[in-house]
C-alpha atoms as a PDB file:
ATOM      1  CA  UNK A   1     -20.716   6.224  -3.669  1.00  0.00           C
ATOM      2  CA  UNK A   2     -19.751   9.224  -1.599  1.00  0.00           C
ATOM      3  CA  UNK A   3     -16.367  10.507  -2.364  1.00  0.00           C
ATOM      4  CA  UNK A   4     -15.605  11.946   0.818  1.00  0.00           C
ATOM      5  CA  UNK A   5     -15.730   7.238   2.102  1.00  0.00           C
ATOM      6  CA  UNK A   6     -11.905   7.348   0.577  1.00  0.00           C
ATOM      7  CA  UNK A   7     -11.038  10.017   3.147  1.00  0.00           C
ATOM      8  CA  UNK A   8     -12.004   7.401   5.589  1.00  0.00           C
ATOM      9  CA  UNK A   9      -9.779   4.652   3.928  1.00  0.00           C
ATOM     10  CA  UNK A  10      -7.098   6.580   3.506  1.00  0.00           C
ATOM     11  CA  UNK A  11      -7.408   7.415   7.636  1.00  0.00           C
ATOM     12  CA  UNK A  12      -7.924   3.441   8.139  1.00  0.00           C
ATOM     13  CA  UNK A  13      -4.784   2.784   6.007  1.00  0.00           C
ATOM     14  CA  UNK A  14      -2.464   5.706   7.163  1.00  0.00           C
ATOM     15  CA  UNK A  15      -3.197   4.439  10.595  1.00  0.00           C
ATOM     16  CA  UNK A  16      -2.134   0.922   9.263  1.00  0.00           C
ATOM     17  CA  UNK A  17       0.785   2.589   7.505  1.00  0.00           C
ATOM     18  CA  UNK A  18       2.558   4.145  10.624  1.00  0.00           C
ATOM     19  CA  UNK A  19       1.878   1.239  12.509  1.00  0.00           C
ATOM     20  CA  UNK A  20       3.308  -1.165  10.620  1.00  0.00           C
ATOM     21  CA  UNK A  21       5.909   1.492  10.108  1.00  0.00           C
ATOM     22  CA  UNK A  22       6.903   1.767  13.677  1.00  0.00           C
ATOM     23  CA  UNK A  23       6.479  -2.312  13.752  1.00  0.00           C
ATOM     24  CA  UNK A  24       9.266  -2.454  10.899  1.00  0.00           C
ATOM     25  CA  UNK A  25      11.540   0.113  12.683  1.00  0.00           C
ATOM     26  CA  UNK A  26      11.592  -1.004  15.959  1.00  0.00           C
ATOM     27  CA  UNK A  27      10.212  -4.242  16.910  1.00  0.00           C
ATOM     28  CA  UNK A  28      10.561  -6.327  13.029  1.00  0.00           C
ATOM     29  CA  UNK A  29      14.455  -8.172  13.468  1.00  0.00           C
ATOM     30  CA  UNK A  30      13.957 -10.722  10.658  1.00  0.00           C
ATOM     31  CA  UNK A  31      16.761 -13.686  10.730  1.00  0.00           C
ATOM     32  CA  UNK A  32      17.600 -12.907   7.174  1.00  0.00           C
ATOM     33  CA  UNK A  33      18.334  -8.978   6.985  1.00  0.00           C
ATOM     34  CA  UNK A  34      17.276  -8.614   3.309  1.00  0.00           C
ATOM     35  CA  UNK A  35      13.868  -9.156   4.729  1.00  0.00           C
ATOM     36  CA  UNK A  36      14.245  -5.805   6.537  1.00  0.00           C
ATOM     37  CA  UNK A  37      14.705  -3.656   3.339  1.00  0.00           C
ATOM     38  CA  UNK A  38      11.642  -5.684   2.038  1.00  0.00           C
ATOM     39  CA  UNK A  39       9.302  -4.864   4.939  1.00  0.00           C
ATOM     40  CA  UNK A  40      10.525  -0.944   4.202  1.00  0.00           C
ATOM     41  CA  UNK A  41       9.624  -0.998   0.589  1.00  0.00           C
ATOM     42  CA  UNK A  42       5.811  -1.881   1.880  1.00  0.00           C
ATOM     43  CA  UNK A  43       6.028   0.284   4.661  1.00  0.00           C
ATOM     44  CA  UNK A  44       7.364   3.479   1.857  1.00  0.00           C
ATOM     45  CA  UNK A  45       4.979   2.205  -0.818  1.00  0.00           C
ATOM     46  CA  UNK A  46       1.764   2.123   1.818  1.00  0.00           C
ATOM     47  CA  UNK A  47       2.547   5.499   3.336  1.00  0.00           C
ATOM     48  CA  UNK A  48       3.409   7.484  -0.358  1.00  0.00           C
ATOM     49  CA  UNK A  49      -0.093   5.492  -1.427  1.00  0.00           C
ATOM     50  CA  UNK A  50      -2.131   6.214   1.191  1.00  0.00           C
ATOM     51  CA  UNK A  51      -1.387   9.935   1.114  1.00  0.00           C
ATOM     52  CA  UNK A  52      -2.316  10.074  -2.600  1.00  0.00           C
ATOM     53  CA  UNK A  53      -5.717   8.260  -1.214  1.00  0.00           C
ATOM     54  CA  UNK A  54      -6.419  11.782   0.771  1.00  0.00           C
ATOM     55  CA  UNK A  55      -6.893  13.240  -2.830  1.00  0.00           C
ATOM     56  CA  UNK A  56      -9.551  10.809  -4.280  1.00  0.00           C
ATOM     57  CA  UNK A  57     -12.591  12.897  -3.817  1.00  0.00           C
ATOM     58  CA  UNK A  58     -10.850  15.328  -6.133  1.00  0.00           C
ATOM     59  CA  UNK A  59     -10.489  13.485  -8.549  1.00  0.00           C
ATOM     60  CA  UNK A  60     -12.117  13.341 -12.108  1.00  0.00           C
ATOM     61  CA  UNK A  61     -13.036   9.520 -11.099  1.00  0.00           C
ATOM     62  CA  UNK A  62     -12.582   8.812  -7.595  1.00  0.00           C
ATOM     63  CA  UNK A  63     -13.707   5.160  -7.323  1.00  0.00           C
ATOM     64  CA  UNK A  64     -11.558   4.099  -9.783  1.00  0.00           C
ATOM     65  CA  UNK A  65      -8.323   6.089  -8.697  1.00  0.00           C
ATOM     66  CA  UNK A  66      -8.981   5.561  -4.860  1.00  0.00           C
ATOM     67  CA  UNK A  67      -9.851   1.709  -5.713  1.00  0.00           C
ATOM     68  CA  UNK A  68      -7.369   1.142  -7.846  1.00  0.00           C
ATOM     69  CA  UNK A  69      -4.836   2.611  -5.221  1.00  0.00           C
ATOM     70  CA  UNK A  70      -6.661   0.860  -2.308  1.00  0.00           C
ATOM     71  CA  UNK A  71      -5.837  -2.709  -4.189  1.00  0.00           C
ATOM     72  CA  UNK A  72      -2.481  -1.857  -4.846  1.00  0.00           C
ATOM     73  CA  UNK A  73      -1.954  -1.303  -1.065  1.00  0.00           C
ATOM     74  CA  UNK A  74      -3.730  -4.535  -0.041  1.00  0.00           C
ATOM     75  CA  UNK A  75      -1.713  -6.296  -2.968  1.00  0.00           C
ATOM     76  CA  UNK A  76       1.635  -4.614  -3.470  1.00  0.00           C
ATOM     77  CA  UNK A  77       1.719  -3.802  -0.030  1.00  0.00           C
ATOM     78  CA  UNK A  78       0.215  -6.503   1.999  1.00  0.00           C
ATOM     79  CA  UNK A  79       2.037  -8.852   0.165  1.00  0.00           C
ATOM     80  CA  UNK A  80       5.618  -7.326   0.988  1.00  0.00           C
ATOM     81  CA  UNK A  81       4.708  -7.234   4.519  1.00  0.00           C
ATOM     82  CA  UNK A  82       3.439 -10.877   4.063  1.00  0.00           C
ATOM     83  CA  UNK A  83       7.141 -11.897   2.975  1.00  0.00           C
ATOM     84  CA  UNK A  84       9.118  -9.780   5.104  1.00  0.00           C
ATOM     85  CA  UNK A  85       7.309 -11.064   8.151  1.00  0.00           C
ATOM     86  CA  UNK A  86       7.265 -15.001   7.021  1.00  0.00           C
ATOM     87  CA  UNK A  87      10.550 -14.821   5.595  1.00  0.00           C
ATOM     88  CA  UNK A  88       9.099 -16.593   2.651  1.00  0.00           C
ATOM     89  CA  UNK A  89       9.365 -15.145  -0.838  1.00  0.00           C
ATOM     90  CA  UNK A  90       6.717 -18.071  -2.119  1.00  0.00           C
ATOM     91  CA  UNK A  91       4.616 -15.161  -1.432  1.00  0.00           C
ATOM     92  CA  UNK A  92       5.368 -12.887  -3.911  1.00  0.00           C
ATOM     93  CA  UNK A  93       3.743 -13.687  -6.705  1.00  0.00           C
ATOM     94  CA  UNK A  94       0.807 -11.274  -5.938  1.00  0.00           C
ATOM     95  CA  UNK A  95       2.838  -8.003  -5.543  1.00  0.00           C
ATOM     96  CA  UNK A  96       3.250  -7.321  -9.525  1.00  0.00           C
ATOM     97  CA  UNK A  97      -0.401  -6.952  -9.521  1.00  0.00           C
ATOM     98  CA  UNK A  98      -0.721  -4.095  -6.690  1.00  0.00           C
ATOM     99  CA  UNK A  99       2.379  -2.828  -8.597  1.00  0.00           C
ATOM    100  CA  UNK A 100       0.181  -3.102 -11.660  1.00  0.00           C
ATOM    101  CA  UNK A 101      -2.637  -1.717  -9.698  1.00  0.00           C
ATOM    102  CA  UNK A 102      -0.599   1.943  -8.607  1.00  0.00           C
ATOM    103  CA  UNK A 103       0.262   2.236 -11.890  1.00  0.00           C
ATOM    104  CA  UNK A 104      -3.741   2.145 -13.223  1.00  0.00           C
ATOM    105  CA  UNK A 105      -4.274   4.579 -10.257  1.00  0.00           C
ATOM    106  CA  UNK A 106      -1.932   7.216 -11.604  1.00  0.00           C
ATOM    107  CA  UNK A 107      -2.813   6.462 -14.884  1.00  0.00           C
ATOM    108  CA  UNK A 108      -6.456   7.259 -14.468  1.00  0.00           C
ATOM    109  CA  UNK A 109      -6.159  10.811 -13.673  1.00  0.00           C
ATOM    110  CA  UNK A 110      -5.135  11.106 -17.129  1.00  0.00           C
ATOM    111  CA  UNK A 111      -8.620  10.436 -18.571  1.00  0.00           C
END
């Protein structure tokens, strides 16, 4: 695989990122306001993540870092959003493994 294809994610998911972003900010008014502070963790999490994606092709391994990173977005990430926006914590139980998921993603530049 090309290396230069996560420099296209990361575009796809910064776009995402400040959208969702500005959605949290301005438009997201959740009954429960914990939810709000939930919705910003994804929103900090996706935007930190996705700027580390920019760096991929540099990397020693850049499928696994830029994968690894892209999952923990969709997972970590996505899920947040998912329980911010449904006011719903049943949802949770996938975000340890995008949390488990950034952590691979750092760890792999290691090696």
């Amino acid at each position: 695989m090309d290396p230069l294809v996560w420099h296209k994610v990361a575009a796809v998911s910064g776009v995402a990122a400040l959208g969702l972003g500005t959605y949290g900010a301005h438009v997201f008014k959740p009954k429960n306001p914990a939810f709000k502070e939930v919705w910003h963790t994804a929103s900090l999490y996706h935007l930190v993540h996705t700027a580390a994606l920019v760096a991929a092709p540099i990397t020693k391994h850049p499928t696994i870092f830029g994968g690894l990173l892209t999952t923990g977005i969709l997972a970590f990430s996505g899920t947040c959003y998912t329980v911010a926006f449904l006011e719903d914590r049943k949802y949770a139980r996938i975000a340890p493994f995008g949390g488990f998921a950034f952590i691979g993603a750092w760890a792999s530049l290691l090696f």
